[in-house]
N, C-alpha and C. Protein backbone atom coordinates (compact mmCIF):
# COMPACT_ATOMS: atom_id res chain seq x y z
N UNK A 1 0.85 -1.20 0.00
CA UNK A 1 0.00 0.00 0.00
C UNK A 1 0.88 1.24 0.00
N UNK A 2 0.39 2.05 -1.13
CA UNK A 2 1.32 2.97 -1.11
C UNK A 2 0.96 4.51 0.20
N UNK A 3 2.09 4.98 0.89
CA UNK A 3 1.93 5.71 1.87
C UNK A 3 1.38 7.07 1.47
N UNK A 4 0.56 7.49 1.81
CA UNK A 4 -0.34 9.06 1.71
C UNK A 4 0.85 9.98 1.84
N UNK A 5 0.62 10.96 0.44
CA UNK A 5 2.00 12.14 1.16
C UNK A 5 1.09 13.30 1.27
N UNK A 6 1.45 14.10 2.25
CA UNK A 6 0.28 15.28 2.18
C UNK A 6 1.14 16.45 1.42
N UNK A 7 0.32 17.06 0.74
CA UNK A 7 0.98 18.17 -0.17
C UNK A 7 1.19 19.23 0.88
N UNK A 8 2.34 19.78 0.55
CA UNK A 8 2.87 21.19 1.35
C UNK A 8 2.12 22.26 1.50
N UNK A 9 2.28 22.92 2.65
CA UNK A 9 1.34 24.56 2.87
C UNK A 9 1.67 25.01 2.00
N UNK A 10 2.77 25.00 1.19
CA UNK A 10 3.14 26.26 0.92
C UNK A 10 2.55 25.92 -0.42
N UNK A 11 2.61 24.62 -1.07
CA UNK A 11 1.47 23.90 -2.37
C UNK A 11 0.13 24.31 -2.06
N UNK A 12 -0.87 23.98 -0.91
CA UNK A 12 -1.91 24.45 -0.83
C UNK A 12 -2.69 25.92 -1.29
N UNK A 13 -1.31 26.98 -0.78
CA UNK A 13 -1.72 28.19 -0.81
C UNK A 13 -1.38 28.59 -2.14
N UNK A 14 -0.44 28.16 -3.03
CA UNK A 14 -0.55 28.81 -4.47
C UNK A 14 -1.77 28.22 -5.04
N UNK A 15 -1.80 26.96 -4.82
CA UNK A 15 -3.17 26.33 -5.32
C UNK A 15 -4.29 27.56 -4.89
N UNK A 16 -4.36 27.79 -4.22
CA UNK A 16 -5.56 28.42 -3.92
C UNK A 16 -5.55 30.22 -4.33
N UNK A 17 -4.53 30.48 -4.15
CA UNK A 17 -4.08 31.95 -5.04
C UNK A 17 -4.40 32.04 -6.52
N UNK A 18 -3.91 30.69 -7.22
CA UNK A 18 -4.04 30.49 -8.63
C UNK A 18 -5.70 30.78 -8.75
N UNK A 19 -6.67 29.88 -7.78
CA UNK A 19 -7.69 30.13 -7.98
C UNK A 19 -8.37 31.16 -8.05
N UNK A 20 -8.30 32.54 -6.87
CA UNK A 20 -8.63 33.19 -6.45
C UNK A 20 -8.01 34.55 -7.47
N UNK A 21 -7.18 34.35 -8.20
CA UNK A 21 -6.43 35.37 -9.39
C UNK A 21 -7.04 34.93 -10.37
N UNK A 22 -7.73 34.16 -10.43
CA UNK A 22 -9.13 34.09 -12.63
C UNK A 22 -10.19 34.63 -11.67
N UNK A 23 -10.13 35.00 -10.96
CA UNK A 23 -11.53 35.44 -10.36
C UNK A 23 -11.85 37.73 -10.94
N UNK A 24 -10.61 37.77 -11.04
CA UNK A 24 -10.40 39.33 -11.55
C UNK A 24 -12.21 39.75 -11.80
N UNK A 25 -12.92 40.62 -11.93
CA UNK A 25 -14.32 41.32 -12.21
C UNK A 25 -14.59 42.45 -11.42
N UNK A 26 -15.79 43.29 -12.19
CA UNK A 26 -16.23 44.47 -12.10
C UNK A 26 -17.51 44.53 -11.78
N UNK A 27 -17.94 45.06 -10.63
CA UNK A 27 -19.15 45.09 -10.28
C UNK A 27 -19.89 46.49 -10.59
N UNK A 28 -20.68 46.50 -10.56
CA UNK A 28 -21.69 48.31 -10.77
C UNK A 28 -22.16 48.29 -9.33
N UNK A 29 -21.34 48.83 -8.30
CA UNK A 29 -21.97 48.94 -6.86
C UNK A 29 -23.03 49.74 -6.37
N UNK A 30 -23.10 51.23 -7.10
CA UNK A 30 -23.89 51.68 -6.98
C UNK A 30 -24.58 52.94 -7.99
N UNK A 31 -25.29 53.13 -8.53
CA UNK A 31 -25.52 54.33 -9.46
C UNK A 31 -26.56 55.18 -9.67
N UNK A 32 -26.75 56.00 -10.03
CA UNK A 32 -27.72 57.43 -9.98
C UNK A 32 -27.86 57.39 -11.69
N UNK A 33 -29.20 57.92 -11.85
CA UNK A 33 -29.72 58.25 -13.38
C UNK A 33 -30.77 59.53 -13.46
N UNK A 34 -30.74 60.08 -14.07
CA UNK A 34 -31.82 61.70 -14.35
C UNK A 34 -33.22 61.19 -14.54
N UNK A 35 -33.67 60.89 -13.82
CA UNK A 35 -35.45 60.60 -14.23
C UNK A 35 -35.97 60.80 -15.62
N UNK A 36 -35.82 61.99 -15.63
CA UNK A 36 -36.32 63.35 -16.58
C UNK A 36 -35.14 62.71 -18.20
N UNK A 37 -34.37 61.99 -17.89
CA UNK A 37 -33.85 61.82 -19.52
C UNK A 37 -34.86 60.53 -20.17
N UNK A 38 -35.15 61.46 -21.44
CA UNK A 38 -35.98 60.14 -22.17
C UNK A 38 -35.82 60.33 -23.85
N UNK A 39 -34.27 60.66 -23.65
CA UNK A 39 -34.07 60.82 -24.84
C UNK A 39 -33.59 59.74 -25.79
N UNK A 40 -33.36 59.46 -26.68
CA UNK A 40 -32.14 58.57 -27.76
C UNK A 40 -30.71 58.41 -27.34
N UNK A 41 -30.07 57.10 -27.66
CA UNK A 41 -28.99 57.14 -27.65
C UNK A 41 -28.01 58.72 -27.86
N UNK A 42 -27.00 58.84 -27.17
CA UNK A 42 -26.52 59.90 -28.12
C UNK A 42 -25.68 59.12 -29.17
N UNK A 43 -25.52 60.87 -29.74
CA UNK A 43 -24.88 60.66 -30.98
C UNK A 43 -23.17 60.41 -31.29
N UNK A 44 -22.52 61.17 -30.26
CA UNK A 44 -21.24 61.29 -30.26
C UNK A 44 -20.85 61.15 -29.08
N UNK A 45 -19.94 60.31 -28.37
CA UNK A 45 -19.07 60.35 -27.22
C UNK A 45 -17.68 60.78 -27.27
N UNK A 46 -17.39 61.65 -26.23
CA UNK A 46 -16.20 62.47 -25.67
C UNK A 46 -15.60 61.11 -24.65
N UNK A 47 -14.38 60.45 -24.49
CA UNK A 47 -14.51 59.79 -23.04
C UNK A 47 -13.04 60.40 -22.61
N UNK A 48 -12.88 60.45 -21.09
CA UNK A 48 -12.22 61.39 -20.73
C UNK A 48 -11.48 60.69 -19.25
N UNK A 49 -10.32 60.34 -19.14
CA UNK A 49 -9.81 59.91 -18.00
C UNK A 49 -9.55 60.88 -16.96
N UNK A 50 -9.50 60.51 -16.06
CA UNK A 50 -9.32 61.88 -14.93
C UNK A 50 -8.12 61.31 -13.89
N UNK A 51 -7.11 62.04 -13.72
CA UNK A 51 -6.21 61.29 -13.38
C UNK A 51 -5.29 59.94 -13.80
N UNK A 52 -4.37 59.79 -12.40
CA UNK A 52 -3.89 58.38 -13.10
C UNK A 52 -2.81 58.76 -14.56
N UNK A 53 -1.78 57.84 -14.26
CA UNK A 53 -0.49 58.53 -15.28
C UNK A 53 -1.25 58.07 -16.85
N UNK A 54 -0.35 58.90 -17.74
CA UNK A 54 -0.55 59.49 -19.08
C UNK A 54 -1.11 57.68 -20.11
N UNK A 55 -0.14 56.60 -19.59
CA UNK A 55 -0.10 55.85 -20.53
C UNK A 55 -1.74 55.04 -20.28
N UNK A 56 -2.05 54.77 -19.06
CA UNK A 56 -3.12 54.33 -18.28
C UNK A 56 -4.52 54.91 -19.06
N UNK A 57 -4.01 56.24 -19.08
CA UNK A 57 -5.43 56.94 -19.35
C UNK A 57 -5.99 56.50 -20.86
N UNK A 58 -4.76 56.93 -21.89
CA UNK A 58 -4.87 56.79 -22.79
C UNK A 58 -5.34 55.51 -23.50
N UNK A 59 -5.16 54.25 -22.81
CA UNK A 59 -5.21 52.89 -22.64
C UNK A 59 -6.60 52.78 -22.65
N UNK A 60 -7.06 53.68 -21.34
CA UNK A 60 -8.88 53.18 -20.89
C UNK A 60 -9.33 53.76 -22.05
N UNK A 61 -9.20 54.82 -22.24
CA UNK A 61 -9.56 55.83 -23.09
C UNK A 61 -9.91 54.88 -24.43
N UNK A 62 -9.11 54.30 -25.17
CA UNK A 62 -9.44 53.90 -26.29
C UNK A 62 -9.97 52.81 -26.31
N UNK A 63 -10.04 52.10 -25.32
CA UNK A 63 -10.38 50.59 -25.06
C UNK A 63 -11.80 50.88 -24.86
N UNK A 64 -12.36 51.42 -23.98
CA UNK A 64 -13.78 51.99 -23.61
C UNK A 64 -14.83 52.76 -25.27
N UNK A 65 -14.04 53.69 -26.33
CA UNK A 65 -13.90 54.49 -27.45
C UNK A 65 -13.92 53.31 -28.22
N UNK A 66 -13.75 51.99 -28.14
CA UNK A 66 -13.81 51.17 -29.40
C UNK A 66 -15.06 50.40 -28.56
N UNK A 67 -15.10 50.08 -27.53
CA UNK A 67 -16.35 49.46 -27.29
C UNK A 67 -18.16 50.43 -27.24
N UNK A 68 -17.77 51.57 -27.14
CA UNK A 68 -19.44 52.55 -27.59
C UNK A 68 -19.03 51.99 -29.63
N UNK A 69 -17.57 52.34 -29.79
CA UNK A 69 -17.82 52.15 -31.39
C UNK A 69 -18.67 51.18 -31.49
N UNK A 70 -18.42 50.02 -30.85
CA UNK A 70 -18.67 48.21 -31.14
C UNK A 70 -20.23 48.32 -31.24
N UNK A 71 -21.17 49.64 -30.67
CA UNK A 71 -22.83 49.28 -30.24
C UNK A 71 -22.99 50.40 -31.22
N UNK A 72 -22.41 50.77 -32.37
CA UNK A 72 -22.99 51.71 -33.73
C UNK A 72 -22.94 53.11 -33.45
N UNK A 73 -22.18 53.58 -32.36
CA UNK A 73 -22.54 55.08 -32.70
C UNK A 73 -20.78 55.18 -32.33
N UNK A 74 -20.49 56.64 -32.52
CA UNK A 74 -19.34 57.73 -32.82
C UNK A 74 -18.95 57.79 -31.00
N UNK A 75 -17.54 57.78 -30.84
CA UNK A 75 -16.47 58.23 -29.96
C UNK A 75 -15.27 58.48 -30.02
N UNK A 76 -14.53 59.54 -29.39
CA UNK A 76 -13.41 60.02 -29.41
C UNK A 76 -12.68 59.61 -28.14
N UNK A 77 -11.30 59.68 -28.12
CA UNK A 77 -10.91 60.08 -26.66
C UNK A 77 -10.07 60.81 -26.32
N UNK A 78 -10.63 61.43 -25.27
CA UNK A 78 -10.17 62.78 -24.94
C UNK A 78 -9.21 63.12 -25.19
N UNK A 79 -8.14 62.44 -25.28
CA UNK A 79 -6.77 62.78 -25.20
C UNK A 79 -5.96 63.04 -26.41
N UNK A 80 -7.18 62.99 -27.58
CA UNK A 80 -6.97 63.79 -28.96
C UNK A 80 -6.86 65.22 -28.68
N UNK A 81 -8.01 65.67 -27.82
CA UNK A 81 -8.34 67.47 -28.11
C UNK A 81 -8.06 68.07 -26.79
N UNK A 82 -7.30 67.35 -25.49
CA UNK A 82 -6.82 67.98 -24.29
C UNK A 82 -5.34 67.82 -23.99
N UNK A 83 -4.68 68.54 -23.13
CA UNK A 83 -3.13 68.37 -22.61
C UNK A 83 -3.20 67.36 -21.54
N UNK A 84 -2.03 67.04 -21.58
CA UNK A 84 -1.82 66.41 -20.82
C UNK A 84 -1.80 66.82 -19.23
N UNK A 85 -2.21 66.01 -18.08
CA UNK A 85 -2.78 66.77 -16.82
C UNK A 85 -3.89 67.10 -16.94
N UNK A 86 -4.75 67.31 -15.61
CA UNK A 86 -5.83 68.05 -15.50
C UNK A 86 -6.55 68.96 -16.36
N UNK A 87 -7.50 68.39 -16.99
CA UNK A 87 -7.66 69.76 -17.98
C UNK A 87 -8.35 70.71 -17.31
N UNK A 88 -8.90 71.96 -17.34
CA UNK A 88 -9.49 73.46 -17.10
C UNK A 88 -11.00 73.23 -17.50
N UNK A 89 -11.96 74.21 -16.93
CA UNK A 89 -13.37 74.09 -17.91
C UNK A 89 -13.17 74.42 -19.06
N UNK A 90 -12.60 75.28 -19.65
CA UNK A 90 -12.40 75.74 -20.77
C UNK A 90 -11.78 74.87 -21.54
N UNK A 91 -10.89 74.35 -21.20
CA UNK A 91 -9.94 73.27 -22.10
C UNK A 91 -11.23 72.35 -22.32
N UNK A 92 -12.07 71.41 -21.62
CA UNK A 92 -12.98 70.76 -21.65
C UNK A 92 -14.05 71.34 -22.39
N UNK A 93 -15.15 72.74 -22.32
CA UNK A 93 -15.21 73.14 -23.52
C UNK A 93 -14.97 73.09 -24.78
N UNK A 94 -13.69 73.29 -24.95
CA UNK A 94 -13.10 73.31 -26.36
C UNK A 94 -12.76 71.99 -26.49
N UNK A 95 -12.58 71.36 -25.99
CA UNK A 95 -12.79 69.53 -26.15
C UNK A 95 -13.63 69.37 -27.20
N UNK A 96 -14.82 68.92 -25.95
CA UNK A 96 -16.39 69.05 -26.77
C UNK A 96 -16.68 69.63 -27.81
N UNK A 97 -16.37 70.54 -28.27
CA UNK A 97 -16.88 71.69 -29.33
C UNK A 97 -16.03 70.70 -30.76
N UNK A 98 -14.70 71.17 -30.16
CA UNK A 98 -13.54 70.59 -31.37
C UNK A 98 -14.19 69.05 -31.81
N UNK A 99 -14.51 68.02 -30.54
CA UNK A 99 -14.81 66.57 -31.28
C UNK A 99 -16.31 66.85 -31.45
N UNK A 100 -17.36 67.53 -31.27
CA UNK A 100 -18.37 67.62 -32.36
C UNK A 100 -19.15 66.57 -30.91
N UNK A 101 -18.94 66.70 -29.91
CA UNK A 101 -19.78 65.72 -28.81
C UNK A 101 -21.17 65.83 -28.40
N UNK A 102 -22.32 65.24 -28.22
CA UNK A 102 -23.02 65.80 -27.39
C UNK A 102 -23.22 64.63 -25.97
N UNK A 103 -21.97 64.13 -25.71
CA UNK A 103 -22.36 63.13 -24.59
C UNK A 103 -20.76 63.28 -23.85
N UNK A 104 -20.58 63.37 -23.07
CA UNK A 104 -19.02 63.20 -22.47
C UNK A 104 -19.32 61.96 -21.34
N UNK A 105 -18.12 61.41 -21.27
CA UNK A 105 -18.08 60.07 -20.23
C UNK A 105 -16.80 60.83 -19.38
N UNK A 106 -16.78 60.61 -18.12
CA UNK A 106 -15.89 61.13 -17.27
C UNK A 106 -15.96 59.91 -16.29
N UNK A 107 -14.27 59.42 -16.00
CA UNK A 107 -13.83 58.18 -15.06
C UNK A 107 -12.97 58.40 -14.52
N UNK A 108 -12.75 58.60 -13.17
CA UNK A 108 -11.89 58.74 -12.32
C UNK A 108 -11.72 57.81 -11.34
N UNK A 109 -10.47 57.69 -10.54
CA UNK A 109 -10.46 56.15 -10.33
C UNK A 109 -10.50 56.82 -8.65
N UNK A 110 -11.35 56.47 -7.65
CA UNK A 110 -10.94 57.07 -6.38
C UNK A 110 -10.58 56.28 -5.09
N UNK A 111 -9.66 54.99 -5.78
CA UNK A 111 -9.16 54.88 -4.37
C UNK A 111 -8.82 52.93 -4.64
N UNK A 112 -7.57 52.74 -4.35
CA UNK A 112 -7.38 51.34 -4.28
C UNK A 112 -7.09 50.86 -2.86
N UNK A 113 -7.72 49.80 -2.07
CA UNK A 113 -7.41 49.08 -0.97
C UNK A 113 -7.40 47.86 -1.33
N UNK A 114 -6.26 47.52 -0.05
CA UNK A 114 -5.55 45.89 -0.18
C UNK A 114 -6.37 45.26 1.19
N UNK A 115 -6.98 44.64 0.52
CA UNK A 115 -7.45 43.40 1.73
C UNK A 115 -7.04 42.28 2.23
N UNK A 116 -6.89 41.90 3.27
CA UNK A 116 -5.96 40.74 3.85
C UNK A 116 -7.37 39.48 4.25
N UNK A 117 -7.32 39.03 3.66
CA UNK A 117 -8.75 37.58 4.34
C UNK A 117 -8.21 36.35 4.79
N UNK A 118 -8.13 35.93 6.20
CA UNK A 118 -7.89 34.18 6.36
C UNK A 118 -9.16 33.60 6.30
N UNK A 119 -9.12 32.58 6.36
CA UNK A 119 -10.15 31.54 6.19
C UNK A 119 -9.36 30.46 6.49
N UNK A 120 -10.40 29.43 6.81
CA UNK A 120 -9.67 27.88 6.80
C UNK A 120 -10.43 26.97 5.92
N UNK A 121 -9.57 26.47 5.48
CA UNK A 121 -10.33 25.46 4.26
C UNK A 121 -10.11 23.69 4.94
N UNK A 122 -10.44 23.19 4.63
CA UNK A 122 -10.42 22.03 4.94
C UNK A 122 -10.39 20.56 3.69
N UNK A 123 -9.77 20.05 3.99
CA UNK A 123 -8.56 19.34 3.42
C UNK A 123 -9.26 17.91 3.96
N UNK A 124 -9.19 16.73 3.01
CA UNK A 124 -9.20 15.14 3.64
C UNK A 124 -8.00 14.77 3.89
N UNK A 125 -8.31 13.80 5.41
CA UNK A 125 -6.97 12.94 5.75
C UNK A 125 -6.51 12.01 4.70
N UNK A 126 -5.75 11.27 5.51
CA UNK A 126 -5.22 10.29 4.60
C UNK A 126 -6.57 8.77 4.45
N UNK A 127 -6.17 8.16 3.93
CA UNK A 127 -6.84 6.78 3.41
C UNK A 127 -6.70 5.84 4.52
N UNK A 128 -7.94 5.23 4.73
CA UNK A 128 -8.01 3.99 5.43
C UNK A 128 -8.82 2.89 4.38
N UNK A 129 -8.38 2.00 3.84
CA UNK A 129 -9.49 1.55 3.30
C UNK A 129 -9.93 0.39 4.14
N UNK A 130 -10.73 -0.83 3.53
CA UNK A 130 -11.03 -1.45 4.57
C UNK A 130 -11.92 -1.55 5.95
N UNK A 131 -12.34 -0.40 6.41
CA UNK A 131 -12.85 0.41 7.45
C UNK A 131 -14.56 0.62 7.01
N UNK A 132 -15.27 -0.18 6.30
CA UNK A 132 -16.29 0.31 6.01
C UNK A 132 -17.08 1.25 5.38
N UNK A 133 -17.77 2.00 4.59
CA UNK A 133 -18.07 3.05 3.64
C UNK A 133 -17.12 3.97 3.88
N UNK A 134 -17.09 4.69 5.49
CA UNK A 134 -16.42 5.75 6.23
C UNK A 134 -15.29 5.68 5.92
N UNK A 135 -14.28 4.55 5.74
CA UNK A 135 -13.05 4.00 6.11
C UNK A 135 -12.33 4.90 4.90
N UNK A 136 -12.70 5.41 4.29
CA UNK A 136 -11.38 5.65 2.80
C UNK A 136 -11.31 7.24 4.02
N UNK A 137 -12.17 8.06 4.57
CA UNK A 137 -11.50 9.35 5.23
C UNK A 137 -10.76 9.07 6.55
N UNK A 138 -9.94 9.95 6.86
CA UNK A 138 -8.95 9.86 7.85
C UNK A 138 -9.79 10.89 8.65
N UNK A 139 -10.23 11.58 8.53
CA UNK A 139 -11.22 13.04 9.01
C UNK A 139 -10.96 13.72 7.95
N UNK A 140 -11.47 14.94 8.37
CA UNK A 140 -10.86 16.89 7.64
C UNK A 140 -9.87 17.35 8.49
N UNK A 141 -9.39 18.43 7.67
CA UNK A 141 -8.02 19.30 8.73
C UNK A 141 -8.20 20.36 8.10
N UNK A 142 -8.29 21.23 8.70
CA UNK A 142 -8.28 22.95 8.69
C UNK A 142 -6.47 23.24 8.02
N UNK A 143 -6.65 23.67 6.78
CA UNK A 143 -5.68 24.83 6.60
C UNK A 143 -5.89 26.17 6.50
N UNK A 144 -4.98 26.75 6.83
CA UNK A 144 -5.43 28.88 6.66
C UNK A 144 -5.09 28.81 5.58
N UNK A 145 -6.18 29.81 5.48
CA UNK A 145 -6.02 30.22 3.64
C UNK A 145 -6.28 31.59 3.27
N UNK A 146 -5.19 31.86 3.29
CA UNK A 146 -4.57 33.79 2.98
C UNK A 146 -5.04 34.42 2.19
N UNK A 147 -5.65 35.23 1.39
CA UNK A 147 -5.85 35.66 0.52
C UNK A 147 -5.42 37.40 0.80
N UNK A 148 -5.15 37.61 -0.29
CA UNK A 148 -4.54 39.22 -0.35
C UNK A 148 -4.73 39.62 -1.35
N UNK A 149 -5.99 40.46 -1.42
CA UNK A 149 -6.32 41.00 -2.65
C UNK A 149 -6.46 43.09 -2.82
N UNK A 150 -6.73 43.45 -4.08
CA UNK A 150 -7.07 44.94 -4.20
C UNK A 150 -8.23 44.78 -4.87
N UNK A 151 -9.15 46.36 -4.34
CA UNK A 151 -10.16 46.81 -4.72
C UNK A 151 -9.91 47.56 -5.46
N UNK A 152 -10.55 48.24 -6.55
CA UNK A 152 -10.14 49.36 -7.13
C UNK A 152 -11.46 49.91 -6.96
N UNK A 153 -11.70 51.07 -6.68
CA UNK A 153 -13.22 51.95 -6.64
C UNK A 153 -13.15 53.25 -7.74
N UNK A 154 -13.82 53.13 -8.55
CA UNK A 154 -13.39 54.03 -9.82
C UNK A 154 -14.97 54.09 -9.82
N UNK A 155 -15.19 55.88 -10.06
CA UNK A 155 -16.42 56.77 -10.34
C UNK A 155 -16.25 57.14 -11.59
N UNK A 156 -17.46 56.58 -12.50
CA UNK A 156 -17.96 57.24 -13.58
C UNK A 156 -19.28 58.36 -13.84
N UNK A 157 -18.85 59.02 -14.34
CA UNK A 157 -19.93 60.47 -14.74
C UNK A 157 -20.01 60.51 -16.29
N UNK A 158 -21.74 61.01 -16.76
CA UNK A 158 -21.69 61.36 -18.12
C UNK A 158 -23.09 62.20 -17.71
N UNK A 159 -22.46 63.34 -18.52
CA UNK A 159 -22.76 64.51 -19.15
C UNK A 159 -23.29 64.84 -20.29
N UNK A 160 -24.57 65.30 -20.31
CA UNK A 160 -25.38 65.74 -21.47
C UNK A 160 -24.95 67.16 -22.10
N UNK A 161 -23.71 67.24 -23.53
CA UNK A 161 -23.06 68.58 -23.78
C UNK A 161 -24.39 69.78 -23.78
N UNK A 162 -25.49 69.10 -24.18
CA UNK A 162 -26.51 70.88 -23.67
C UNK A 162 -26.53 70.89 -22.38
N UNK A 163 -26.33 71.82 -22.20
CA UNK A 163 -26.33 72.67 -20.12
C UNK A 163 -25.61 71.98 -19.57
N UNK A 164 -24.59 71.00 -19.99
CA UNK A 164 -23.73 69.99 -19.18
C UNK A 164 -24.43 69.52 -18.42
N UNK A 165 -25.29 68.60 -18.40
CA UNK A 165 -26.33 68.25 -17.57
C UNK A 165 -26.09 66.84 -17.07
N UNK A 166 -25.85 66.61 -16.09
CA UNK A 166 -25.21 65.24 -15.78
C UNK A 166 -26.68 64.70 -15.47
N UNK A 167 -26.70 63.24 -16.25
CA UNK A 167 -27.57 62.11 -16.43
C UNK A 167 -27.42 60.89 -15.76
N UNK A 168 -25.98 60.91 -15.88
CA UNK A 168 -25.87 59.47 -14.86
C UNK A 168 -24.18 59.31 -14.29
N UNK A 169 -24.35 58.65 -13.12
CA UNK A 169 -23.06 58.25 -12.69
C UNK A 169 -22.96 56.79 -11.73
N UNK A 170 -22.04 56.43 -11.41
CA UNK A 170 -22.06 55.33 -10.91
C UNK A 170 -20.87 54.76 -10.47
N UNK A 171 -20.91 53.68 -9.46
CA UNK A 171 -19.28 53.53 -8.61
C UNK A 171 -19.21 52.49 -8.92
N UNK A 172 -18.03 51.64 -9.11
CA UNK A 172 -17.63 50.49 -9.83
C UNK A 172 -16.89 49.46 -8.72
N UNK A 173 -16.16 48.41 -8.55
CA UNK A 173 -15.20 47.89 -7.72
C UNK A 173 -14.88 46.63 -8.68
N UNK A 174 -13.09 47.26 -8.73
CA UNK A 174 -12.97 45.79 -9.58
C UNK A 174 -12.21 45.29 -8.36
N UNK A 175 -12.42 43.78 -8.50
CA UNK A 175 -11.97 42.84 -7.89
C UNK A 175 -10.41 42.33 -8.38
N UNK A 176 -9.42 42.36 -7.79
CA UNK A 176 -8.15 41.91 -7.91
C UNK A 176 -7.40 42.59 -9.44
N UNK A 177 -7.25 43.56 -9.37
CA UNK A 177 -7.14 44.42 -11.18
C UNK A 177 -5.35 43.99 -11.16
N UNK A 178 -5.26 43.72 -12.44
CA UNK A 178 -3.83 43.58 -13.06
C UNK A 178 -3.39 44.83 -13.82
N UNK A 179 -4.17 44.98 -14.42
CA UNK A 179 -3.50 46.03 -15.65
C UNK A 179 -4.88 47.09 -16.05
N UNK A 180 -4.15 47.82 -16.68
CA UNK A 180 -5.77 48.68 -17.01
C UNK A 180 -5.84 47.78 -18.58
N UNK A 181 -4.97 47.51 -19.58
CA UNK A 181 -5.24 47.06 -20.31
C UNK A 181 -5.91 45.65 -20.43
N UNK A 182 -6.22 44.79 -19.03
CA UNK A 182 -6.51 43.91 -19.04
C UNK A 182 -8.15 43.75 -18.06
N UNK A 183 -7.95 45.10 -17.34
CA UNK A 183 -9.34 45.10 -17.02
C UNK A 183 -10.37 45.90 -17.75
N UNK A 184 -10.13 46.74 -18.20
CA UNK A 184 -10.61 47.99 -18.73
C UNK A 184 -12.13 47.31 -19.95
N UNK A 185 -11.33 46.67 -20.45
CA UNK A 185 -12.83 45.55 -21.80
C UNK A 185 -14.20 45.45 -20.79
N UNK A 186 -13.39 44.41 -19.29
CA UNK A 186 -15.05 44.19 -18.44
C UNK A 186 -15.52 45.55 -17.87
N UNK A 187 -14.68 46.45 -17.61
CA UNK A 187 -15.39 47.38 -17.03
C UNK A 187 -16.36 47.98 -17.93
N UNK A 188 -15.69 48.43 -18.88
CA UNK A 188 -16.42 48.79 -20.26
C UNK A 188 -18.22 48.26 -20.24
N UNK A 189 -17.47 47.16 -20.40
CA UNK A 189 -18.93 46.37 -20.47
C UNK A 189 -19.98 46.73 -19.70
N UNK A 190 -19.67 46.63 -18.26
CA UNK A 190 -20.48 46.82 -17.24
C UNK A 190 -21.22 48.18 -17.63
N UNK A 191 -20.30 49.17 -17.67
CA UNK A 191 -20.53 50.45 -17.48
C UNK A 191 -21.55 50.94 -19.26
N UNK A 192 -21.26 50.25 -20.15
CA UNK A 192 -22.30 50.92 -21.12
C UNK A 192 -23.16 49.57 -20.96
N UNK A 193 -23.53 48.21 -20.43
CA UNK A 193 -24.82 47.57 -19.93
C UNK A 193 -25.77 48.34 -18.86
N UNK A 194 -25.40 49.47 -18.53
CA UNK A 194 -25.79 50.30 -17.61
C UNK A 194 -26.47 51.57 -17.90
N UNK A 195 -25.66 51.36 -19.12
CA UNK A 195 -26.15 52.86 -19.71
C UNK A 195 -27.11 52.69 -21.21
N UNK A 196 -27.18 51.56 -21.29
CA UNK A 196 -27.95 50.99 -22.33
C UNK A 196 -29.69 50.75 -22.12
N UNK A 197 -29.47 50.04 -20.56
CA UNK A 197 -30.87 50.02 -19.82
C UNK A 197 -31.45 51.53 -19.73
N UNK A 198 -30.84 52.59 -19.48
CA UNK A 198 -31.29 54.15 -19.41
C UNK A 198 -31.00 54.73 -21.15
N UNK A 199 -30.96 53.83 -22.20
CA UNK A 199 -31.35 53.95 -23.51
C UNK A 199 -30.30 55.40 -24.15
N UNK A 200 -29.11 55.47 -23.14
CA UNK A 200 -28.07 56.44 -23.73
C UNK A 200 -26.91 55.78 -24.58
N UNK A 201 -26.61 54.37 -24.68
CA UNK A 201 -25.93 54.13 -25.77
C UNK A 201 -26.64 52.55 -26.45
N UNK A 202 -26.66 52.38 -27.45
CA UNK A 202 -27.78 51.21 -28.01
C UNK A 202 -26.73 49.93 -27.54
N UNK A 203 -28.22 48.72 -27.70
CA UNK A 203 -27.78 47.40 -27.16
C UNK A 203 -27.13 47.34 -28.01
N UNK A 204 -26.22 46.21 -27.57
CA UNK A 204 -25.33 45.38 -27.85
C UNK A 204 -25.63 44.61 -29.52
N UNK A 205 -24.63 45.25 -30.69
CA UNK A 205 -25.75 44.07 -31.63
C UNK A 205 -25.49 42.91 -31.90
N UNK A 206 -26.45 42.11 -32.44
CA UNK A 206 -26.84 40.75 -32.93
C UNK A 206 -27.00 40.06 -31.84
């Protein structure tokens, strides 16, 4: 009979890291909409990063700008018709005007925390066979199981270019983020499935 080897803590816990890292996603935690809008899709989107270094922005920026493309209507991103840094009202103005907008998307990211979680998971003993139905478990055994993850909490705003009239906004949390280039597609998603139900950018086609 060959002897039971128990796999190492230190095996357990990547095992379980590996798991807990495909888990990456974006939730819509919470959001606000204008009653009073009962208009059409718009026509043109402005999208506009706020903060967060130059390469990042530019990244969301177009990644987000090809997915309104993907549902049939027109977007730019910002970072065609503004400087680099903070832009001014005026600079933002002349944004809008220059790309021909009547919708601006505004995303700012406000705040990443690292969470520490134990837990104990539980694990089968070794083999008894022989022992009756029961007989193949030895018991369970509690291992801790670490997890260390980040939140990201990123606020989106969009703006109706007549009277700048903000229509909708909403707070996001991605779960365990790697890259902006690698989260940025689901957020996307989330965030115009959101804005699709309030009939400001069209479903999804086919």
């Amino acid at each position: 009979m060959r002897a039971f080897r128990w796999p190492s803590l230190a095996m357990l816990l990547l095992m379980m890291v590996a798991l807990v890292a495909g888990c990456a996603s974006t939730t819509l935690r919470d959001s606000w909409s204008d009653a009073s809008y009962a208009g059409s899709p718009f026509r043109k989107w402005i999208v506009v990063g706020v903060g967060g270094d130059t390469v990042a922005k530019r990244t969301f920026e177009d990644i987000m700008v090809a997915k309104i493309r993907a549902r049939g209507v027109d977007a730019v991103p910002g970072y065609q018709y503004l400087p680099q840094g903070r832009a001014n009202e005026s600079q933002l103005d002349g944004a809008v005007a220059a790309a021909g907008a009547d919708a601006m998307m505004m995303v700012r990211l406000r705040r990443v925390q690292t969470r520490t979680e134990v837990t104990q998971a539980m694990v089968p003993g070794p083999r008894y066979p022989g022992f009756g139905w029961y007989g193949v478990y030895g018991g369970w055994y509690a291992v801790p199981e670490v997890r260390q993850y980040d939140i990201a909490t990123v606020e989106t705003t969009v703006y109706a270019v007549a009277g700048k009239k903000l229509v909708w906004s909403g707070v996001t949390e991605t779960f365990d983020p790697r890259s902006v280039a690698q989260e940025a597609p689901g957020f996307s998603d989330v965030i115009l499935g959101a804005l699709a139900q309030r009939r400001m950018v069209p479903e999804v086609k086919g």
